[in-house]
C-alpha atoms as a PDB file:
ATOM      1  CA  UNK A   1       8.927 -14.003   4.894  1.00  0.00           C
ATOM      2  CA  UNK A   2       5.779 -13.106   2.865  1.00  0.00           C
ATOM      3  CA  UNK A   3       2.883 -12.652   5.558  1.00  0.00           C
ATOM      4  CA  UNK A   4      -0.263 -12.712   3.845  1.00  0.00           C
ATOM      5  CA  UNK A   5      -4.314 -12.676   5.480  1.00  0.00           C
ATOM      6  CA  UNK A   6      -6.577 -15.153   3.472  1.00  0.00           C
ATOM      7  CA  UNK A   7      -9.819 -15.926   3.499  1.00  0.00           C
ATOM      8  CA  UNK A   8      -9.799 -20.309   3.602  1.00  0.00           C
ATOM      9  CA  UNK A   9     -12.164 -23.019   4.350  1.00  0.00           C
ATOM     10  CA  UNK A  10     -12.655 -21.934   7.786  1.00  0.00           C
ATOM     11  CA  UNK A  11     -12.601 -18.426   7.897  1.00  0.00           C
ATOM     12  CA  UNK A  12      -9.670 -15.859   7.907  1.00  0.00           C
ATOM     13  CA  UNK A  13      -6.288 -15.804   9.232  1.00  0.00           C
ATOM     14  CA  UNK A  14      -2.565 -14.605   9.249  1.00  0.00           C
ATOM     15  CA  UNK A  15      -0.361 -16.671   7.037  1.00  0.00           C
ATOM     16  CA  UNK A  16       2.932 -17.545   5.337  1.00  0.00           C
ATOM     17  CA  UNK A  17       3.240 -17.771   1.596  1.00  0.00           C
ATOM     18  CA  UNK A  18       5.808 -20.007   0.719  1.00  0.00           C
ATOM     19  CA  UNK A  19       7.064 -21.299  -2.464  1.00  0.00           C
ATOM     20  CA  UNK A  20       6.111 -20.181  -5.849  1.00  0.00           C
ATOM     21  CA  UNK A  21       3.939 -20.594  -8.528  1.00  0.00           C
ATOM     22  CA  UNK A  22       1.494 -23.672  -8.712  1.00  0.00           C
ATOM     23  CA  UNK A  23       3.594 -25.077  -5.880  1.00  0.00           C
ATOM     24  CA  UNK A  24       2.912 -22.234  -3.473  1.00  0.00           C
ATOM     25  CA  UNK A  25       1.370 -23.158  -0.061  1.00  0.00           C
ATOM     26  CA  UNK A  26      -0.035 -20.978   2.446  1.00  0.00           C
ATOM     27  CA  UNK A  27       0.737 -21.571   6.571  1.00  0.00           C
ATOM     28  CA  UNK A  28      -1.464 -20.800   9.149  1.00  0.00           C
ATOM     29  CA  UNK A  29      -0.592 -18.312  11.429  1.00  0.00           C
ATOM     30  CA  UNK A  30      -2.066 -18.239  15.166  1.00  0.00           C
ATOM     31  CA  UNK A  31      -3.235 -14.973  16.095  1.00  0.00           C
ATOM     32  CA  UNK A  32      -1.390 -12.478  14.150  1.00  0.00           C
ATOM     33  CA  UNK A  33       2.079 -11.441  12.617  1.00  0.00           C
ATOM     34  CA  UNK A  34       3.959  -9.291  14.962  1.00  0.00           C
ATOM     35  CA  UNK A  35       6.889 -10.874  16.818  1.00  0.00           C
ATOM     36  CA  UNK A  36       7.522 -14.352  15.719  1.00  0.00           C
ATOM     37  CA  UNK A  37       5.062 -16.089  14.428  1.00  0.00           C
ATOM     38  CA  UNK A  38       3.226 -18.819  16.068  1.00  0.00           C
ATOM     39  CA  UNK A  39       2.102 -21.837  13.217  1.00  0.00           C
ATOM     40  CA  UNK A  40      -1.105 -23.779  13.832  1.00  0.00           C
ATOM     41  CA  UNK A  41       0.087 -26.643  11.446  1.00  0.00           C
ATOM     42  CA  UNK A  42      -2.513 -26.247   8.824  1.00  0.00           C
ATOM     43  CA  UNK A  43      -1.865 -24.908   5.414  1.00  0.00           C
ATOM     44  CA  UNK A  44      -3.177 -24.767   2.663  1.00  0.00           C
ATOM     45  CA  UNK A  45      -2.006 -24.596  -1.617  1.00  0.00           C
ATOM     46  CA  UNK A  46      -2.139 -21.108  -2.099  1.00  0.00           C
ATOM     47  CA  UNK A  47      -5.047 -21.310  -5.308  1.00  0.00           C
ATOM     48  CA  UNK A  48      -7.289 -22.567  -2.547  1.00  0.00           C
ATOM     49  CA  UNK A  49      -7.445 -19.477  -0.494  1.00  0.00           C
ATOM     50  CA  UNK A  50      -8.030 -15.601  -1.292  1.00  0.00           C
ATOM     51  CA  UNK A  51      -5.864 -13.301  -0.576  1.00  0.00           C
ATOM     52  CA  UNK A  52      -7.308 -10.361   1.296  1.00  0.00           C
ATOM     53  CA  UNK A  53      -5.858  -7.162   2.552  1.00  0.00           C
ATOM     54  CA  UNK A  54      -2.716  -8.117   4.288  1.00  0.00           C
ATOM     55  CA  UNK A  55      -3.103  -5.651   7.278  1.00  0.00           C
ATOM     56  CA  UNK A  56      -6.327  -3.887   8.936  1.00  0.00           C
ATOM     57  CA  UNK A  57      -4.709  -0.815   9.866  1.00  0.00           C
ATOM     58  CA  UNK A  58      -5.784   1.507  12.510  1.00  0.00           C
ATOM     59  CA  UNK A  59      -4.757   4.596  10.040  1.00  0.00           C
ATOM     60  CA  UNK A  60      -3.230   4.574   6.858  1.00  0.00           C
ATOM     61  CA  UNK A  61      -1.073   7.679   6.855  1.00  0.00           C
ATOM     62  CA  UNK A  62      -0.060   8.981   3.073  1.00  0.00           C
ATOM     63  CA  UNK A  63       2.877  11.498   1.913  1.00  0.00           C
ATOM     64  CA  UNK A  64       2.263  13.598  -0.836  1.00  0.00           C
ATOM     65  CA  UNK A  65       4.366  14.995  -3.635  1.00  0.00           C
ATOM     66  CA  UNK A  66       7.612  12.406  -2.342  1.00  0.00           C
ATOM     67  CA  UNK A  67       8.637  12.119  -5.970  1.00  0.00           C
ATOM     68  CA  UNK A  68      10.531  15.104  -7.840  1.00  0.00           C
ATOM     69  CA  UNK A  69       9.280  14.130 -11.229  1.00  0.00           C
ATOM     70  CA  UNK A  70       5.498  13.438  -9.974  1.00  0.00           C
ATOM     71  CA  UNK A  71       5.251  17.040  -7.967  1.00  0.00           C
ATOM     72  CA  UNK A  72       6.579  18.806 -11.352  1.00  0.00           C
ATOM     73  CA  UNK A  73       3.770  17.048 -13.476  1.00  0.00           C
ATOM     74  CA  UNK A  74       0.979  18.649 -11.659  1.00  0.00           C
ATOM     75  CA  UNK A  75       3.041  22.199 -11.243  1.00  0.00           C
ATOM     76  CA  UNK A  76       4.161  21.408  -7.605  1.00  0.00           C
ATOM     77  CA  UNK A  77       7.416  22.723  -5.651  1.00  0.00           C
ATOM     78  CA  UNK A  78       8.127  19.183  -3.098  1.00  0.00           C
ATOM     79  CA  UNK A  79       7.949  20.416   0.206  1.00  0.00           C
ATOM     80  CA  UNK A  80      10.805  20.872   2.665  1.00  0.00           C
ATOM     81  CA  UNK A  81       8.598  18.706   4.939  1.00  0.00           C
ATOM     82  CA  UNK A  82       7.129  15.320   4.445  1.00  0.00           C
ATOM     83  CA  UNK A  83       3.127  16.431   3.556  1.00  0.00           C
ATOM     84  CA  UNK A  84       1.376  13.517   5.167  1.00  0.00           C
ATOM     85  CA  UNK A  85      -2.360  13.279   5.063  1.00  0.00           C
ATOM     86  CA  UNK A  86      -4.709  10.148   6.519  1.00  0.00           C
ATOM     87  CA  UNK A  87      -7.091   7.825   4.353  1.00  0.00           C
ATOM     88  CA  UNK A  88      -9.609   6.224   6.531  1.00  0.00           C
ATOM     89  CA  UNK A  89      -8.898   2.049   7.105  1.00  0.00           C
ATOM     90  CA  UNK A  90     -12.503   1.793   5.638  1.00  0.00           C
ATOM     91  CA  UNK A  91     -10.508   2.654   2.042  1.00  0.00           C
ATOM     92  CA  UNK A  92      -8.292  -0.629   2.613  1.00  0.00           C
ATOM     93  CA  UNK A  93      -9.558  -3.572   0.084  1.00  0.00           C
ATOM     94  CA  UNK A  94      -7.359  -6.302  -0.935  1.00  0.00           C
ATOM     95  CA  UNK A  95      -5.632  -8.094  -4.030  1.00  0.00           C
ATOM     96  CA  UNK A  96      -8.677  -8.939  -6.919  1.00  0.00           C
ATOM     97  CA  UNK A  97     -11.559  -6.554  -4.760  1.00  0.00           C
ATOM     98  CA  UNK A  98     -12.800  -3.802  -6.944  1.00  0.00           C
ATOM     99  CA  UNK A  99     -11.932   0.184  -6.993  1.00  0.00           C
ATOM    100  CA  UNK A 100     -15.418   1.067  -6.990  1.00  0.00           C
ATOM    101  CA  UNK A 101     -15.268   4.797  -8.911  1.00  0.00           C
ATOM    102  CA  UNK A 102     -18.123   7.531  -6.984  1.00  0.00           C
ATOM    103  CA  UNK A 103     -20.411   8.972  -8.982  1.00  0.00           C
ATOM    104  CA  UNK A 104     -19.823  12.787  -7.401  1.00  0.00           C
ATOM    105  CA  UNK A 105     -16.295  12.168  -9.190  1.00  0.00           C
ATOM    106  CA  UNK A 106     -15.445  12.877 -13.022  1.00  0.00           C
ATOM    107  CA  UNK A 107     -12.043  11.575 -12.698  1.00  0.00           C
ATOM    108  CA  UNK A 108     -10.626   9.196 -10.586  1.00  0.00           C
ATOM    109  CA  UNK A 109      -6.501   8.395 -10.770  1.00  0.00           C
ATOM    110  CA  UNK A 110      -4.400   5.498  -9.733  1.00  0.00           C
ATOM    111  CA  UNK A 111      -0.868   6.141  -7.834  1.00  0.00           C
ATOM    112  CA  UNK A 112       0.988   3.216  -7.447  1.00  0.00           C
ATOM    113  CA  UNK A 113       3.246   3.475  -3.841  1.00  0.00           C
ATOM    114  CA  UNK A 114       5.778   1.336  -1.963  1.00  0.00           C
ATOM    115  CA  UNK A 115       3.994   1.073   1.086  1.00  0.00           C
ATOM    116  CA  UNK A 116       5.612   0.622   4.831  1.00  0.00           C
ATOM    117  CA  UNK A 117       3.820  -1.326   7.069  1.00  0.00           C
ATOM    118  CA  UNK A 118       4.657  -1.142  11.099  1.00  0.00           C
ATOM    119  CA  UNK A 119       5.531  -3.743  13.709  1.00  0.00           C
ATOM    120  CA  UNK A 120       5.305  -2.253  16.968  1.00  0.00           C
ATOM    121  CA  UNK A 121       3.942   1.234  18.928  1.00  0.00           C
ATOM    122  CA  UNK A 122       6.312   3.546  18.028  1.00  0.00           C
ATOM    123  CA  UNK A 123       6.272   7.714  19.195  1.00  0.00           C
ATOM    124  CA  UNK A 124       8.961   9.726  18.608  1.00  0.00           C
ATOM    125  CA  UNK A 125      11.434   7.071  16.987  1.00  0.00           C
ATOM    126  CA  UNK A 126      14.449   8.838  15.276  1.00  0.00           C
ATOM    127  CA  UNK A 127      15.661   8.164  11.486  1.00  0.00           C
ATOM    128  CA  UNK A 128      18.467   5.869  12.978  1.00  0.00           C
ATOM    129  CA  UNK A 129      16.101   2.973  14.833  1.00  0.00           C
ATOM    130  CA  UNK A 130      13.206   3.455  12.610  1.00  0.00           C
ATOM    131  CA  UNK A 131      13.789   0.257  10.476  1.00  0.00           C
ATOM    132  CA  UNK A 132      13.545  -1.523  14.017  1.00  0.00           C
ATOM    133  CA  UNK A 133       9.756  -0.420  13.915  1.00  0.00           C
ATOM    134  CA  UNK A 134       8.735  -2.112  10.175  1.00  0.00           C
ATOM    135  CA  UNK A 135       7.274  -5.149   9.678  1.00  0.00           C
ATOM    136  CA  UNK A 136       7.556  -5.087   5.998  1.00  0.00           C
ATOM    137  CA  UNK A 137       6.351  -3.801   2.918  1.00  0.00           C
ATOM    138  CA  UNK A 138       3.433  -3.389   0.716  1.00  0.00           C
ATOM    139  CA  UNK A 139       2.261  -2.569  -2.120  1.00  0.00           C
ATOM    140  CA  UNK A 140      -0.641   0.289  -2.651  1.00  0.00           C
ATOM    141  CA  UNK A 141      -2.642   2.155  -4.828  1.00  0.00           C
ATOM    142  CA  UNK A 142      -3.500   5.676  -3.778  1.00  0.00           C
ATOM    143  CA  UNK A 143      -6.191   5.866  -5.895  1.00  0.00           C
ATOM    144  CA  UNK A 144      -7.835   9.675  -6.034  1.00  0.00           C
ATOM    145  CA  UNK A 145     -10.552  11.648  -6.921  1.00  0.00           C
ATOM    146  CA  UNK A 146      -8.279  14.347  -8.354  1.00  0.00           C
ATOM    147  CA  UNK A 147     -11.593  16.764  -9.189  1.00  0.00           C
ATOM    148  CA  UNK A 148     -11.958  16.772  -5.478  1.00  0.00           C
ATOM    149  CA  UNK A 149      -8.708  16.799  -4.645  1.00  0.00           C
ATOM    150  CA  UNK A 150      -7.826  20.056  -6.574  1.00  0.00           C
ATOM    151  CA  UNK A 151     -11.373  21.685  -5.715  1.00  0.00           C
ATOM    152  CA  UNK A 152     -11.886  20.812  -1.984  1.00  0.00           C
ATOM    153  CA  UNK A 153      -7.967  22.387  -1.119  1.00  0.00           C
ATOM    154  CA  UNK A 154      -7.558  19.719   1.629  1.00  0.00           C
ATOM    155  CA  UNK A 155      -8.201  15.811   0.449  1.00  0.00           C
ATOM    156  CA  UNK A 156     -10.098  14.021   3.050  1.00  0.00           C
ATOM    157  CA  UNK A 157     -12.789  13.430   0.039  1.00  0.00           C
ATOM    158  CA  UNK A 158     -11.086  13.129  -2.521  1.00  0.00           C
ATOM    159  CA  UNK A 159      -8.609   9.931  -1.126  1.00  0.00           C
ATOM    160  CA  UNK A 160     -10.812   8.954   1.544  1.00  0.00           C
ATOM    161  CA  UNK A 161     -13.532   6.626  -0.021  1.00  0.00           C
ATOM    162  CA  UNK A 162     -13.942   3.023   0.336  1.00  0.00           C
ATOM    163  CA  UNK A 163     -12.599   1.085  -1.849  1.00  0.00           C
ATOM    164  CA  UNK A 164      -9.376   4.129  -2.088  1.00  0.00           C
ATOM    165  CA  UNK A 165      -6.664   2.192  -0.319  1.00  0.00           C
ATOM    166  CA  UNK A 166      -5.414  -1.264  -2.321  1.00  0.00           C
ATOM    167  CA  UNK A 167      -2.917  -3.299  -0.381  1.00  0.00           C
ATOM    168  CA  UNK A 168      -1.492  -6.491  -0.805  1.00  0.00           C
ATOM    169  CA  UNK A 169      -1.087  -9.113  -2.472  1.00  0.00           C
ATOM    170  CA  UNK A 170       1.308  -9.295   1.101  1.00  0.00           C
ATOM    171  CA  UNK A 171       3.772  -8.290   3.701  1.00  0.00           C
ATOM    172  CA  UNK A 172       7.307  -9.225   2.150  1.00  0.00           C
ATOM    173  CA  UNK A 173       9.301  -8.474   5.690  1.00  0.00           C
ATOM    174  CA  UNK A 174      13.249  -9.469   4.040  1.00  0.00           C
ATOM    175  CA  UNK A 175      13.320  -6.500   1.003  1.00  0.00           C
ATOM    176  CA  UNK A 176      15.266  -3.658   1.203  1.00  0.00           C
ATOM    177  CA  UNK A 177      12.837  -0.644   0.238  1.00  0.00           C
ATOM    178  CA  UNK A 178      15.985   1.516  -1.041  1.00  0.00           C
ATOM    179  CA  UNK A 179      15.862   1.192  -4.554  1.00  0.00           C
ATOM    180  CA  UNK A 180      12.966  -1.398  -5.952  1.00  0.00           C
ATOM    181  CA  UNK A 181      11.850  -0.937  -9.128  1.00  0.00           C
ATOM    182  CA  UNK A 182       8.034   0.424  -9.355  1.00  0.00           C
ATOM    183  CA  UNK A 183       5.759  -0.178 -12.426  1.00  0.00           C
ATOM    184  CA  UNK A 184       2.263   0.699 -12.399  1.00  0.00           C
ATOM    185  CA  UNK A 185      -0.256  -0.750 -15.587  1.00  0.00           C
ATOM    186  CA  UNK A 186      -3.470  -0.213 -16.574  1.00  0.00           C
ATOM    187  CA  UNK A 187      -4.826  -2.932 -18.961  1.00  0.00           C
ATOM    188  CA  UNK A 188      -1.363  -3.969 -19.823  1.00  0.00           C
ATOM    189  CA  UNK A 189      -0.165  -0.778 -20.612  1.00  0.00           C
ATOM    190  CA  UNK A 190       2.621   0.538 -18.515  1.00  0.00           C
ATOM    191  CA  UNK A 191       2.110   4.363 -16.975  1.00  0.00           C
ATOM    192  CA  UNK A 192       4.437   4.239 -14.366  1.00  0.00           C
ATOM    193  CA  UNK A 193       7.977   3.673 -14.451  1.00  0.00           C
ATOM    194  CA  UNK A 194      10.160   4.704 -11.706  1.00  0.00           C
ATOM    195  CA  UNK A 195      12.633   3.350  -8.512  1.00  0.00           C
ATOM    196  CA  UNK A 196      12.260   4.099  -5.073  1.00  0.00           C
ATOM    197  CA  UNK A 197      15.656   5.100  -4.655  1.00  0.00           C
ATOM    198  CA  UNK A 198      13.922   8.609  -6.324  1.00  0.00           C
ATOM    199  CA  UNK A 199      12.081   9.367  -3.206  1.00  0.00           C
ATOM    200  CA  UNK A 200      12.649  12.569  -1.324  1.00  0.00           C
ATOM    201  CA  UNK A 201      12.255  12.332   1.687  1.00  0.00           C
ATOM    202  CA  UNK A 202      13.495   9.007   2.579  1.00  0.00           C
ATOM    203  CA  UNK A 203      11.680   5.766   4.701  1.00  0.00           C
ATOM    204  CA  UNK A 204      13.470   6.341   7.915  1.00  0.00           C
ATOM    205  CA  UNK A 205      13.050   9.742   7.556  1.00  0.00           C
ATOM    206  CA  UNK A 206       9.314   9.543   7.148  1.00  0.00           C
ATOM    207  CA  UNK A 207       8.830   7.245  10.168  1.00  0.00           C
ATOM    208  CA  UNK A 208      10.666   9.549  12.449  1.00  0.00           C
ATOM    209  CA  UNK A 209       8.627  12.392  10.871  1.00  0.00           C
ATOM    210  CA  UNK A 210       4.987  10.667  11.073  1.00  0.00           C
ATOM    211  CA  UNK A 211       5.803   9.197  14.659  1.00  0.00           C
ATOM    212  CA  UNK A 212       6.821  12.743  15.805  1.00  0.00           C
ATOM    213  CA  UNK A 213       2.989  13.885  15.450  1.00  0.00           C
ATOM    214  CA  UNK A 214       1.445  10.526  15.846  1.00  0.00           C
ATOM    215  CA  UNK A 215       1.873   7.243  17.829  1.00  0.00           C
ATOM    216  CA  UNK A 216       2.157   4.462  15.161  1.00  0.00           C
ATOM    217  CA  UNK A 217       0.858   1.252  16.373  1.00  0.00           C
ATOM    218  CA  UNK A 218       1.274  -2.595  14.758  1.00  0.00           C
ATOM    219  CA  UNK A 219      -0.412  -2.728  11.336  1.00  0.00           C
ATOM    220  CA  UNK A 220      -0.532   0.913  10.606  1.00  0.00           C
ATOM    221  CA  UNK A 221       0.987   1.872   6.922  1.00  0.00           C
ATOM    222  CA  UNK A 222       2.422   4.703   6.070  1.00  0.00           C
ATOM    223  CA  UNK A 223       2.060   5.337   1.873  1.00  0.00           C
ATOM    224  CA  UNK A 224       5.603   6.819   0.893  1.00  0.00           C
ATOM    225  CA  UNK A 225       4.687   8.685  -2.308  1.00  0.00           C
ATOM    226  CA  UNK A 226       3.662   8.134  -6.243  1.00  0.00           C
ATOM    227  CA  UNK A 227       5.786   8.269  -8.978  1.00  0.00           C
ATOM    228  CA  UNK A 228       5.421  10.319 -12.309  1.00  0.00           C
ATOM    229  CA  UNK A 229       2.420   8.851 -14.315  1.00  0.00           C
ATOM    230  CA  UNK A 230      -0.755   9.461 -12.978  1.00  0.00           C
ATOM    231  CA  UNK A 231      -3.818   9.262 -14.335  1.00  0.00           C
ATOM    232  CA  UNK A 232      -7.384   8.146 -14.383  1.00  0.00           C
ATOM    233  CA  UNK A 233      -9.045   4.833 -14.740  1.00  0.00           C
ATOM    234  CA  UNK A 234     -12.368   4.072 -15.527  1.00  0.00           C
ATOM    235  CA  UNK A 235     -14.882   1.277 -15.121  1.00  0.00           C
ATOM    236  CA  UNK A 236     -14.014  -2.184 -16.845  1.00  0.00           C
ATOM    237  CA  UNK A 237     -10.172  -1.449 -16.343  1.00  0.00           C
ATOM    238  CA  UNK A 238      -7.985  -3.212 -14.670  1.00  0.00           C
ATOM    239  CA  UNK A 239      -4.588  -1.568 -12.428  1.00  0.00           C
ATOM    240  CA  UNK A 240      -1.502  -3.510 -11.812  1.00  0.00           C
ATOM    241  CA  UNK A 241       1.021  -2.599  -9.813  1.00  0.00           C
ATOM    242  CA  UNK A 242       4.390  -4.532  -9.481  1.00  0.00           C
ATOM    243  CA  UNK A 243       7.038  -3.733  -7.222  1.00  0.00           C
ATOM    244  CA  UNK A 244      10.258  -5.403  -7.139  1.00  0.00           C
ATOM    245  CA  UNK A 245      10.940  -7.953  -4.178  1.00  0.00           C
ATOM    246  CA  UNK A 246       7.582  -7.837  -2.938  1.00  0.00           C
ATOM    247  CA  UNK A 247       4.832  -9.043  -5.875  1.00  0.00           C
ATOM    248  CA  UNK A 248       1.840  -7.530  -7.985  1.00  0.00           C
ATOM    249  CA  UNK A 249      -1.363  -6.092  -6.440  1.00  0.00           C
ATOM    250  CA  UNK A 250      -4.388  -5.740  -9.293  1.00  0.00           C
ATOM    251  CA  UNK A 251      -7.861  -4.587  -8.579  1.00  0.00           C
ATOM    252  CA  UNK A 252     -10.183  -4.374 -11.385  1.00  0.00           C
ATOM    253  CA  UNK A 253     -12.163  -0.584 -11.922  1.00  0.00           C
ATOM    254  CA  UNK A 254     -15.579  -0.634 -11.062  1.00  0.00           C
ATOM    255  CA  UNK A 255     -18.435   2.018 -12.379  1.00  0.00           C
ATOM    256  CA  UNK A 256     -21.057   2.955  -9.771  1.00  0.00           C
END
């Protein structure tokens, strides 16, 4: 199932994408996604509606250098640990919304992630049940101010500001996240290249990790990593960022 949060006629809801193409409808959802859903009986063709960020999460929790090839590009050993840091849920936006680039930044990068999002409170889960606490999965942009990142030493700034955290375009709950292809554009132009199957520490891995410091609770998302291929964007451009099973997410660049 593809769970999706639109913004139609009425106002906003949970949803179900189904079909494809011109033909592709959107279902209502009552309340919200977790468990089984509950349909109100009103959809709607899915051109009608805009997609919005498919989860509000109460944290967004992120795992740095999770790629071999990306750590090595910036001069980086991967660490024996997961490194996890937190981007605020003010940084969420959805599908279409704009990256909106801070002027205290000279360069901002895209990193384009497979991201995990959770179904139920979780503490302490181990690597064995943890695909019992996922609702699905995402796409995302980490997008960072890599100035910041590399002169503040921790990166709070640097990925924290609004606009930082693209999700969408929604939840695909039936892929298996071990080896999806990842491609990451910028005006057409491909920068990223690169399967999940290359990531180090592994998603049931990282849930048991993250839940050992933190409760997760529904919606949260945990960012699993960025491939090789970083670099900036600037205003005007547009990022794409297609992974396999689950869809494209594109947000143009906006100058401040």
């Amino acid at each position: 199932m593809r769970l999706a949060r639109i913004a139609h006629p009425g106002g906003v809801a949970f949803a179900s994408v189904d079909g494809d193409g011109e033909d592709a409808q959107v279902l209502e959802i009552a309340e919200h996604p977790f468990g089984q859903p509950n349909f109100t009986g009103r959809r709607w063709p899915l051109a009608d509606v805009r997609l919005l960020a498919p989860i509000l999460p109460t944290k967004v929790i992120a795992v740095g250098r999770n790629y071999a090839a990306h750590a090595a590009e910036f001069g980086n050993e991967v660490p024996a640990d997961p490194m996890i840091f937190l981007k605020p849920s003010t940084s969420v936006i959805g599908p279409n919304a704009a990256i909106k680039l801070p002027p205290s930044s000279s360069r901002v990068d895209f990193e384009g992630e497979l991201a995990v999002v959770i179904g139920q409170p979780v503490k302490n889960v181990p690597a064995a049940r943890a695909a019992s606490a996922v609702l699905g999965y995402t796409v995302a942009n980490d997008v960072s101010a890599r100035d910041q990142q590399k002169s503040d030493g921790q990166w709070g700034r640097a990925k924290g500001y609004d606009t930082f955290c693209p999700l969408g375009p929604w939840i695909e709950t039936a892929v298996d996240p071990a080896d999806l292809a990842l491609r990451s554009e910028v005006d057409g132009e491909t920068k990223q290249d690169a399967r999940t199957s290359a990531l180090v520490h592994k998603i049931p891995e990282l849930i048991e990790f993250v839940s050992g410091v933190m409760t997760l609770l529904p919606g949260d998302v945990i960012l699993t990593g960025t491939p090789e291929g970083v670099g900036p964007i600037t205003g005007g451009q547009q990022v794409s960022i297609t992974i396999e099973g689950i869809g494209t997410l594109t947000n143009p660049v906006q100058a401040q």
